[in-house]
N, C-alpha and C. Protein backbone atom coordinates (compact mmCIF):
# COMPACT_ATOMS: atom_id res chain seq x y z
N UNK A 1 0.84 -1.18 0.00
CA UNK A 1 0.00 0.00 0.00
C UNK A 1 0.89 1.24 0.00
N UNK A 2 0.91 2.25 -1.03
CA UNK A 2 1.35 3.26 -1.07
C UNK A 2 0.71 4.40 0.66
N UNK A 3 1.49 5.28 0.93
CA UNK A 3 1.19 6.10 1.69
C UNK A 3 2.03 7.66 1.34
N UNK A 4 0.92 8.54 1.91
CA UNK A 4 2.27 9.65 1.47
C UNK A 4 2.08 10.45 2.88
N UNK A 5 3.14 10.77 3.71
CA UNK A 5 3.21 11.74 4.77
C UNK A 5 2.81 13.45 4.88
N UNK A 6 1.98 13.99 5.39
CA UNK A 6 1.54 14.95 5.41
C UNK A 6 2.06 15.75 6.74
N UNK A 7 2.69 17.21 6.82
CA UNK A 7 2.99 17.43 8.32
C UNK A 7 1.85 18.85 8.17
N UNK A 8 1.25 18.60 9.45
CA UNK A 8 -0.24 19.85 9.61
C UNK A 8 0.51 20.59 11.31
N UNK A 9 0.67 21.87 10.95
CA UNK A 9 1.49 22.51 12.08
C UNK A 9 1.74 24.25 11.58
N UNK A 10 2.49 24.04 12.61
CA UNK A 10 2.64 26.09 12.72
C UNK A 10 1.22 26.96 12.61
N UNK A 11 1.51 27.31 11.55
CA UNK A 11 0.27 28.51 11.50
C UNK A 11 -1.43 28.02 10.78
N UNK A 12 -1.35 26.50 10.38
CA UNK A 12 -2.62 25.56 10.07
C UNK A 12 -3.02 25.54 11.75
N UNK A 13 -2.81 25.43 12.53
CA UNK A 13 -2.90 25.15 14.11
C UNK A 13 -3.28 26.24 14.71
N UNK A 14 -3.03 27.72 14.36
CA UNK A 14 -3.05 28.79 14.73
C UNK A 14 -4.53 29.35 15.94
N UNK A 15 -5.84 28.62 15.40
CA UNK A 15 -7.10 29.34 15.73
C UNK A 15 -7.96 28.21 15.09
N UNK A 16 -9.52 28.54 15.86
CA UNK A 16 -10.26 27.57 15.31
C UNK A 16 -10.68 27.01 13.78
N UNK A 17 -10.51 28.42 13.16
CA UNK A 17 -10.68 28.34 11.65
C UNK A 17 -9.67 27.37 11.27
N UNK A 18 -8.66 27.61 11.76
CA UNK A 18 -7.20 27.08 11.05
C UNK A 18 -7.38 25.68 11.42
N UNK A 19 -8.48 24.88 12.65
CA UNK A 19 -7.87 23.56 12.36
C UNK A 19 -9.29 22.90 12.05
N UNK A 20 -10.33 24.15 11.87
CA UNK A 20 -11.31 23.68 10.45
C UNK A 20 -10.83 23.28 9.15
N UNK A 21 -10.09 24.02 8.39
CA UNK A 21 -9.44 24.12 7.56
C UNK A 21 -8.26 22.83 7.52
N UNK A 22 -7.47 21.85 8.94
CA UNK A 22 -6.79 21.11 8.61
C UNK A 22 -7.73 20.26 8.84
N UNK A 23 -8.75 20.45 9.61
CA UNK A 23 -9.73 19.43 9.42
C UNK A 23 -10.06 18.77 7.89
N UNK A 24 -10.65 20.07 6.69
CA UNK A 24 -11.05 19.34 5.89
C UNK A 24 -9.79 18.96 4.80
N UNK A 25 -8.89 19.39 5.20
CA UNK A 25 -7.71 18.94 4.19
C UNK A 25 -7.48 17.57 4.72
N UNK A 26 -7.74 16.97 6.01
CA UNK A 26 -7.33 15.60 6.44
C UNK A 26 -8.75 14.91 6.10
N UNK A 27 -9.85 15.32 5.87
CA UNK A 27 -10.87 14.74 4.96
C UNK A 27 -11.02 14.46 3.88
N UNK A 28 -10.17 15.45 2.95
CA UNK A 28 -10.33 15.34 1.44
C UNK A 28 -8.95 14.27 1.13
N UNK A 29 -8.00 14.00 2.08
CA UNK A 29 -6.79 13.20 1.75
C UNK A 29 -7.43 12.02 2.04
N UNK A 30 -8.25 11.77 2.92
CA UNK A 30 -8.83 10.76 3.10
C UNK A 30 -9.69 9.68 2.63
N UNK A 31 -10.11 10.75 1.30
CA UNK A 31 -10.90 9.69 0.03
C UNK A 31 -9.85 9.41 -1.17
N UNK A 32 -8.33 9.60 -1.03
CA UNK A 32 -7.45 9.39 -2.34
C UNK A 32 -7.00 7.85 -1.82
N UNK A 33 -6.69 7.19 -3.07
CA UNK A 33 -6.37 6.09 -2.77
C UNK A 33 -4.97 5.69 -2.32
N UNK A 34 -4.24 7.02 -2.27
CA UNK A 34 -3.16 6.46 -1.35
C UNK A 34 -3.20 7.11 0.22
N UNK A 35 -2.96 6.33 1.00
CA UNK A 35 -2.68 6.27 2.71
C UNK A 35 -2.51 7.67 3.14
N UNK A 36 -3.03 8.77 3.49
CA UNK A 36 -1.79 9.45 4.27
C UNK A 36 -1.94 9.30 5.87
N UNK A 37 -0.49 9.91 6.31
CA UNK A 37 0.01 9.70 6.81
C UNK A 37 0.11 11.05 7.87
N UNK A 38 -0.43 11.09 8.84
CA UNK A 38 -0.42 12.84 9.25
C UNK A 38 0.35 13.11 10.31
N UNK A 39 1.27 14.12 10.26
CA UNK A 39 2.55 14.17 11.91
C UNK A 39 1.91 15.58 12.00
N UNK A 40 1.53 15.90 13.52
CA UNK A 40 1.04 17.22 13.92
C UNK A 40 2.92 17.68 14.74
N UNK A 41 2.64 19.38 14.01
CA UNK A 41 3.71 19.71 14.91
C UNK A 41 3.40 20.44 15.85
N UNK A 42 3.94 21.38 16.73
CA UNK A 42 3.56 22.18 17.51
C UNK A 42 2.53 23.64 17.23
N UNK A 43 1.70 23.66 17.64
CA UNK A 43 1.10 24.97 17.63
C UNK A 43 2.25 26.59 17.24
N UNK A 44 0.82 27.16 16.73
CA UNK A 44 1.79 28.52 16.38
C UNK A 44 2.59 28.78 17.20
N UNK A 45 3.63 29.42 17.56
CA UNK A 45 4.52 29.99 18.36
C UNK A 45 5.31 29.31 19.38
N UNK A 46 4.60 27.83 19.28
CA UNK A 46 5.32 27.26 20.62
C UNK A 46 6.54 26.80 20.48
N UNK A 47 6.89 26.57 19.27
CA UNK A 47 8.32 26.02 19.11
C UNK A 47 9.46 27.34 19.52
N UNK A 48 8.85 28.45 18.56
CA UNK A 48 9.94 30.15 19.50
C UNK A 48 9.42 30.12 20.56
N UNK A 49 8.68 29.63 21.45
CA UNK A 49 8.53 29.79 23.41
C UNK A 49 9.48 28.80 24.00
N UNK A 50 9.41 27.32 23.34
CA UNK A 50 10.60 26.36 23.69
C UNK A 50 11.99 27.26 23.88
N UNK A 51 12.47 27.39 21.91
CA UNK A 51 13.43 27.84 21.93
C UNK A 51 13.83 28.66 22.91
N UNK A 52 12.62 29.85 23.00
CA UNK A 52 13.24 31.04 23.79
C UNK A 52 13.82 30.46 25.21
N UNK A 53 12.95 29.85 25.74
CA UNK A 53 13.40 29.21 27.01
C UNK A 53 14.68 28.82 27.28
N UNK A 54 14.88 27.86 26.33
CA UNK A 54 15.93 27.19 26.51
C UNK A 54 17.38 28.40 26.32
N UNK A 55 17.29 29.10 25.12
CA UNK A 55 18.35 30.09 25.29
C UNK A 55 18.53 30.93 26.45
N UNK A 56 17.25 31.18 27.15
CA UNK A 56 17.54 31.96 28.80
C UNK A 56 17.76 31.48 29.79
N UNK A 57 17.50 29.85 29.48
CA UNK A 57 18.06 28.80 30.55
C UNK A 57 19.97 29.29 30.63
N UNK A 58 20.37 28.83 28.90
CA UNK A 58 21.68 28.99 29.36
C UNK A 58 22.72 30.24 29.16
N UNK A 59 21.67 31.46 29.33
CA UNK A 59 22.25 32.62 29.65
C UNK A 59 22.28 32.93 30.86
N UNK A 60 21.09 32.20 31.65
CA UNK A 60 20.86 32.81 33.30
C UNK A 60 20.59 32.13 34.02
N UNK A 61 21.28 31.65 34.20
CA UNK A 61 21.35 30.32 35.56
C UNK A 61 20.12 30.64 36.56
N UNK A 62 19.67 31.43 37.00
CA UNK A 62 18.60 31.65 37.89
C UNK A 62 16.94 31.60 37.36
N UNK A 63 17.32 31.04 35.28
CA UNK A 63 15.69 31.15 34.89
C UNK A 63 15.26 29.90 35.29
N UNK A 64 14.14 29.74 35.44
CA UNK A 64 13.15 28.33 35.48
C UNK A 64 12.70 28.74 34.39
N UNK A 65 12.94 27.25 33.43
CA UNK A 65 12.15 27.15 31.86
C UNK A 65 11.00 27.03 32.14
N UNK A 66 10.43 26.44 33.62
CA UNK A 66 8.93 25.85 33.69
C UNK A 66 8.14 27.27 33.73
N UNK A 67 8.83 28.53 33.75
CA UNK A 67 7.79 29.66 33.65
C UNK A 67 6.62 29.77 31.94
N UNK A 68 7.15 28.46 31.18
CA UNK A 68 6.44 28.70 30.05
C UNK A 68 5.08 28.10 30.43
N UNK A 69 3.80 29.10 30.12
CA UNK A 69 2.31 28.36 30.21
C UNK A 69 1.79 29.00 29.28
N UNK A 70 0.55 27.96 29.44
CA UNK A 70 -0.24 28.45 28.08
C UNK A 70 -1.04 29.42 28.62
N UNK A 71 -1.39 30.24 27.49
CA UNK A 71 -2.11 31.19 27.69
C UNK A 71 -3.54 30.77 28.13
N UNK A 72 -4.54 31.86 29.16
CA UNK A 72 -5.13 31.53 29.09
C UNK A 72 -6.40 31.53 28.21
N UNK A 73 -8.13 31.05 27.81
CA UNK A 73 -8.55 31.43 26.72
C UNK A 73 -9.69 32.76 27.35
């Protein structure tokens, strides 16, 4: 069985529209006759909140990375 990998992330993830929208793109892949295959990545911005963290971890010995939370809605 053929398959083809799809990655749905960043700014598709962004807001509700946006994962309407990966919603029906993972619907319409879903009637082709080859497999896909779907890897979610992180939400908008969270990968620069990681990053950021981690670079102020090892500039400042006194940060706690665990200050990253999600916003609230």
């Amino acid at each position: 069985m053929e398959f083809e990998v799809i990655k749905l992330g960043g700014s598709i993830l962004k807001d509700r529209e946006a994962f309407k929208r990966a919603a029906e793109i993972v619907e319409k892949e879903l009637t082709k006759e080859i497999l896909p295959v779907f890897v979610v990545s992180a939400m908008k911005g969270v990968t620069d909140k990681i990053i950021g963290a981690l670079n102020q971890s090892l500039e400042d010995e006194s940060y706690d990375p665990r200050r990253i939370r999600r916003r609230s809605r």
